[in-house]
C-alpha atoms as a PDB file:
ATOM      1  CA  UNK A   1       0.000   0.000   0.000  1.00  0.00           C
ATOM      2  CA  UNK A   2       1.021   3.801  -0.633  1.00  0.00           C
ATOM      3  CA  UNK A   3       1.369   6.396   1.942  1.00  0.00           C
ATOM      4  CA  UNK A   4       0.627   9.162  -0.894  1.00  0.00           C
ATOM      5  CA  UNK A   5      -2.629  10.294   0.051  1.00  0.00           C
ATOM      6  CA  UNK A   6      -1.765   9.877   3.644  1.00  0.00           C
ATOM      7  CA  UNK A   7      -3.515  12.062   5.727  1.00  0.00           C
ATOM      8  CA  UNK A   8      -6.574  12.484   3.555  1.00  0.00           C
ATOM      9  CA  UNK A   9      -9.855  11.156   4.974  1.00  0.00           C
ATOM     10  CA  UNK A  10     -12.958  10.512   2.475  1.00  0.00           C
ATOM     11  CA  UNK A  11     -16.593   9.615   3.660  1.00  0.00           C
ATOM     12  CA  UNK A  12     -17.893   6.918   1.203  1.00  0.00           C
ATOM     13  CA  UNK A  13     -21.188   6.808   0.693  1.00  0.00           C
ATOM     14  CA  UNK A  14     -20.849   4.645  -2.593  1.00  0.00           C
ATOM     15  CA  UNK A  15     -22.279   1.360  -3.842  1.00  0.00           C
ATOM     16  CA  UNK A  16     -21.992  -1.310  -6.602  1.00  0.00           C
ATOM     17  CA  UNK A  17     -18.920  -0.794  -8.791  1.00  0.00           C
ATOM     18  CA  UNK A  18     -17.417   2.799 -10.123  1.00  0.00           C
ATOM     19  CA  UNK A  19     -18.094   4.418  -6.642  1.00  0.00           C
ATOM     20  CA  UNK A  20     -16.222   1.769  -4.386  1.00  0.00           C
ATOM     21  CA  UNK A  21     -13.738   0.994  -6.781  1.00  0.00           C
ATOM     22  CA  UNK A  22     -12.780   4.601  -6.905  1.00  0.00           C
ATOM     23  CA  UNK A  23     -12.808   4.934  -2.697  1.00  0.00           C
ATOM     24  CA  UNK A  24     -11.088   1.639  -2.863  1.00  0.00           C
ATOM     25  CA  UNK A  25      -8.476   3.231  -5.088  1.00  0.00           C
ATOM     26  CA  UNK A  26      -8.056   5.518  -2.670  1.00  0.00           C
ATOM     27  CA  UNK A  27      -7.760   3.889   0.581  1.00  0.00           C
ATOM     28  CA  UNK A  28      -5.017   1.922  -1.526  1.00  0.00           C
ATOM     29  CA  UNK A  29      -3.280   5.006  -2.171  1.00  0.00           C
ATOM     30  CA  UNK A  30      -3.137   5.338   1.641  1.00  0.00           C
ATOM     31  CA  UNK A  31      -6.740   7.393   2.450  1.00  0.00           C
ATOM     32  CA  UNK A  32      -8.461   6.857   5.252  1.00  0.00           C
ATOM     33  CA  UNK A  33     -11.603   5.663   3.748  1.00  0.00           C
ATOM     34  CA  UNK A  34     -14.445   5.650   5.877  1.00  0.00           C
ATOM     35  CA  UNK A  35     -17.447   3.630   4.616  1.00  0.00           C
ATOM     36  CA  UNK A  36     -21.187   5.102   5.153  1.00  0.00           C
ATOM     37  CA  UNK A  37     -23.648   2.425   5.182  1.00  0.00           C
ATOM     38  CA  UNK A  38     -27.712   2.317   5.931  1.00  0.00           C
ATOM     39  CA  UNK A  39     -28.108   0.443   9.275  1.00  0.00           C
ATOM     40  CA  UNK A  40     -29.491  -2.937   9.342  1.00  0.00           C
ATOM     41  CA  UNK A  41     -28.657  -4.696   5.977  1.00  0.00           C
ATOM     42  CA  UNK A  42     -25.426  -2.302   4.979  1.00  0.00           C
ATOM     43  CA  UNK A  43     -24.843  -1.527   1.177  1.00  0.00           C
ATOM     44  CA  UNK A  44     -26.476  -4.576  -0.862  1.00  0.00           C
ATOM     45  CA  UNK A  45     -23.262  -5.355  -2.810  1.00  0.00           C
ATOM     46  CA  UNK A  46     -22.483  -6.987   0.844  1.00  0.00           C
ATOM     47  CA  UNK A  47     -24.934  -9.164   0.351  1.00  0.00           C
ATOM     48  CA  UNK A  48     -23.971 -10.598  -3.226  1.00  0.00           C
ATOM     49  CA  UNK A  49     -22.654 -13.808  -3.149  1.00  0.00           C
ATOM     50  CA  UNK A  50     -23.000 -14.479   0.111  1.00  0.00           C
ATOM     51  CA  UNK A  51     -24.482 -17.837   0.415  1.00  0.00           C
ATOM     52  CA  UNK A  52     -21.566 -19.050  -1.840  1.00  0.00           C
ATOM     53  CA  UNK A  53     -18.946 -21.274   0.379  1.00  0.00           C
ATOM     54  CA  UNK A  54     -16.918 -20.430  -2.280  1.00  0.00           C
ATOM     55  CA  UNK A  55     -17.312 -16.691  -2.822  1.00  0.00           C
ATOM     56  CA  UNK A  56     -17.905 -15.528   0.594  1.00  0.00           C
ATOM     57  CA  UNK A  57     -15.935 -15.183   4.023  1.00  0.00           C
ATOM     58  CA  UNK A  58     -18.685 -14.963   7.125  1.00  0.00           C
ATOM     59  CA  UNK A  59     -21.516 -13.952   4.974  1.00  0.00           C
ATOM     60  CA  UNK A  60     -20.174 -11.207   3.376  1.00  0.00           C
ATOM     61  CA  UNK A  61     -19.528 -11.565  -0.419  1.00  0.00           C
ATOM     62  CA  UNK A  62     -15.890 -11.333  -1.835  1.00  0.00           C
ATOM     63  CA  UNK A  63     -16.995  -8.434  -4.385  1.00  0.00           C
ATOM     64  CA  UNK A  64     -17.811  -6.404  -1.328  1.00  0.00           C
ATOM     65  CA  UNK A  65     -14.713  -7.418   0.737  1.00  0.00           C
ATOM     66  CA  UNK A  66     -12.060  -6.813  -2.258  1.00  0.00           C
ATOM     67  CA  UNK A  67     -13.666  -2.867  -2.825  1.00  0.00           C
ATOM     68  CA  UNK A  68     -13.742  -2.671   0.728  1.00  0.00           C
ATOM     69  CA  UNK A  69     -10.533  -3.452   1.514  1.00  0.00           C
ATOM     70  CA  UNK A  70      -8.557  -0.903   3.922  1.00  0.00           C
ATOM     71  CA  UNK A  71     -11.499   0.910   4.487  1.00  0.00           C
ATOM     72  CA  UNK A  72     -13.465   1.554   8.222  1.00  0.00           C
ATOM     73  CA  UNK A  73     -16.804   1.384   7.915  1.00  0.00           C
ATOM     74  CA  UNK A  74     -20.132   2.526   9.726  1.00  0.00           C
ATOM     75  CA  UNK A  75     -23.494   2.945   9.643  1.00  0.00           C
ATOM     76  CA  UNK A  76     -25.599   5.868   9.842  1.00  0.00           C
ATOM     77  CA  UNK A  77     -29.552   6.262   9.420  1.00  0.00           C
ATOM     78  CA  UNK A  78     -29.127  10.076   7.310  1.00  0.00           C
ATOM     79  CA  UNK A  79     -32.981  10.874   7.523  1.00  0.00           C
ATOM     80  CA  UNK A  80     -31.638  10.691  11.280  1.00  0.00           C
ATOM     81  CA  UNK A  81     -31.465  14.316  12.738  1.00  0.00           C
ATOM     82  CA  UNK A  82     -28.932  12.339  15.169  1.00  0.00           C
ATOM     83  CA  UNK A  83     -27.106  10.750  12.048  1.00  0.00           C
ATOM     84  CA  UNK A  84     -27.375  13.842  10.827  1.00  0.00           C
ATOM     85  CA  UNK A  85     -25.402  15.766  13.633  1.00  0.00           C
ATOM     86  CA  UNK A  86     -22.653  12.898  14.049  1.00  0.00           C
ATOM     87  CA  UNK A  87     -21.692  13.179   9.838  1.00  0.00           C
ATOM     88  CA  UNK A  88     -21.541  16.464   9.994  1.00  0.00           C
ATOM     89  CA  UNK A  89     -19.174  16.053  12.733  1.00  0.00           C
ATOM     90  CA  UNK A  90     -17.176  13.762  10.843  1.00  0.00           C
ATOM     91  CA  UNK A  91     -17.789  16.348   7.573  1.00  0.00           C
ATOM     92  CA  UNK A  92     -16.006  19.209   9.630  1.00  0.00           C
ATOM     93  CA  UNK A  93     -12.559  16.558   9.904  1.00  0.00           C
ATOM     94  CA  UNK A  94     -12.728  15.290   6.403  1.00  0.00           C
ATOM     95  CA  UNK A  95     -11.378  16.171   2.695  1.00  0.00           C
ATOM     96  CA  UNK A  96     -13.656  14.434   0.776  1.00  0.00           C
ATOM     97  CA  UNK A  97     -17.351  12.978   0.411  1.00  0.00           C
ATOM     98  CA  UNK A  98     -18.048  10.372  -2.584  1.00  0.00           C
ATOM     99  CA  UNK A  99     -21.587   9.471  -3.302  1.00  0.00           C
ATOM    100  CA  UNK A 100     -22.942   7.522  -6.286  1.00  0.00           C
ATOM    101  CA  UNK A 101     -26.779   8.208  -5.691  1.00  0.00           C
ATOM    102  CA  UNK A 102     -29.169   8.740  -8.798  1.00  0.00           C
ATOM    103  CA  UNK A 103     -29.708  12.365  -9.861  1.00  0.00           C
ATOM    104  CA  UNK A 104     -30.883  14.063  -6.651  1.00  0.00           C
ATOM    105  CA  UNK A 105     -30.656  11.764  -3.860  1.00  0.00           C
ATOM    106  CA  UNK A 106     -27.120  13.370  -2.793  1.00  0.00           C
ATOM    107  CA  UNK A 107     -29.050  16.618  -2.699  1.00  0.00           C
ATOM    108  CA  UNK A 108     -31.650  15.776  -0.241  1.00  0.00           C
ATOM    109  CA  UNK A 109     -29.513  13.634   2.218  1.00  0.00           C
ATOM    110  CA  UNK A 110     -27.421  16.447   2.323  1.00  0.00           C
ATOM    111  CA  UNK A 111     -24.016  15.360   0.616  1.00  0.00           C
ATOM    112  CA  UNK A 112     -23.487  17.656  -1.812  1.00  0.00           C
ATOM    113  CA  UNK A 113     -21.131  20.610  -2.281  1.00  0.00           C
ATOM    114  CA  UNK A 114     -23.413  23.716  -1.498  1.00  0.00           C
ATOM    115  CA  UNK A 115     -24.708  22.123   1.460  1.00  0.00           C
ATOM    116  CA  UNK A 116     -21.382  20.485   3.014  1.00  0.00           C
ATOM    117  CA  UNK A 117     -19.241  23.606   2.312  1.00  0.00           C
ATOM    118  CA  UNK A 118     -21.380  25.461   4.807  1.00  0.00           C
ATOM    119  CA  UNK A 119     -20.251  23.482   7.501  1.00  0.00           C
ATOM    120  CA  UNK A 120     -16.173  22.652   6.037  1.00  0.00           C
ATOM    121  CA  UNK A 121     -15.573  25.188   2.750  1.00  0.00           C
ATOM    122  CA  UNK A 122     -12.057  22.955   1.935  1.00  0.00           C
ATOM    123  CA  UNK A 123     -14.232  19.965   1.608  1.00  0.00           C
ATOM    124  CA  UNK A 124     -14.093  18.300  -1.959  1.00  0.00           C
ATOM    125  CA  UNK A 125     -17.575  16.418  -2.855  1.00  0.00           C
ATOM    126  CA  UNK A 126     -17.392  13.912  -5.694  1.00  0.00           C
ATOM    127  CA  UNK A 127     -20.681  11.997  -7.172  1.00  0.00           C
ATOM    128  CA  UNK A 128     -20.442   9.704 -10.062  1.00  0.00           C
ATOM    129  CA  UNK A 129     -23.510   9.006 -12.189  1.00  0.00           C
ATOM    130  CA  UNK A 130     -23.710   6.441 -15.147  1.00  0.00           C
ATOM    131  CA  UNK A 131     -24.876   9.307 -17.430  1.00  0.00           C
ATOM    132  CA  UNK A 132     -24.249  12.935 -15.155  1.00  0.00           C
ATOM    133  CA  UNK A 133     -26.341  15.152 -13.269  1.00  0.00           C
ATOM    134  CA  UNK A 134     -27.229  17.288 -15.944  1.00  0.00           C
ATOM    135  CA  UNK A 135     -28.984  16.929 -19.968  1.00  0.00           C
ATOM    136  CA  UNK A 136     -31.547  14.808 -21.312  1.00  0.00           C
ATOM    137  CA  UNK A 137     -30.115  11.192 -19.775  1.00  0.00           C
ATOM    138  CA  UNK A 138     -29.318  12.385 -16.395  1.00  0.00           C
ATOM    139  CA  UNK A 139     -32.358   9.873 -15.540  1.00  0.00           C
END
């Protein structure tokens, strides 16, 4: 592992493939990536595979384990106005927030840029879409 982007912690609020291969890129590079999940079931791509002896290690599928590897992870309800209060916390300490929501879902749970930079204006937001957040196949 690389120490280059020592120092740097990202919030990862991604799931499936571009978003947590990209975090998982960067806890490689030496982030400290810090995995956002929904409580109770976590992000589904945990779930994939996980009946298969031999895909899975304690339930957990190995697509989920290799993108999360070096990362921390947690869970947060963020229609929580506790949840809320404790990312916003962790927002303030942190360089970067990566979401991979459809068009508008970072928006109202709060993750993107105009929101977060009121409460840390150095943080960097980043949210990949299959098609962007703007023109005709934004949807």
């Amino acid at each position: 592992m690389s120490n280059a982007l020592n120092g740097i912690r990202v919030l990862d609020f991604t799931h499936m493939l571009s978003g947590p291969y990209a975090t998982m890129m960067l806890a490689d590079l030496g982030a400290e990536v810090i995995k956002i999940e929904p409580p109770g079931v976590g992000e589904g791509t945990r779930r994939l595979l996980e009946k298969d002896p031999n895909h899975s290690i304690d339930g957990m599928g190995a697509y989920f384990l290799t993108l999360g590897r070096n990362k921390k992870s947690m869970s947060l309800d963020m229609k929580s106005p506790g949840a809320k209060k404790i990312f916003h916390d962790l927002v303030r300490c942190s360089d970067v927030v990566v979401y991979n929501f459809r068009v508008g879902v970072g928006e109202k749970l709060g993750l993107d840029y105009n929101q977060l930079k009121q409460i840390n204006p150095k943080i960097i937001t980043c949210s990949v879409t299959g098609f962007g957040e703007t023109g005709p196949n934004r949807d």
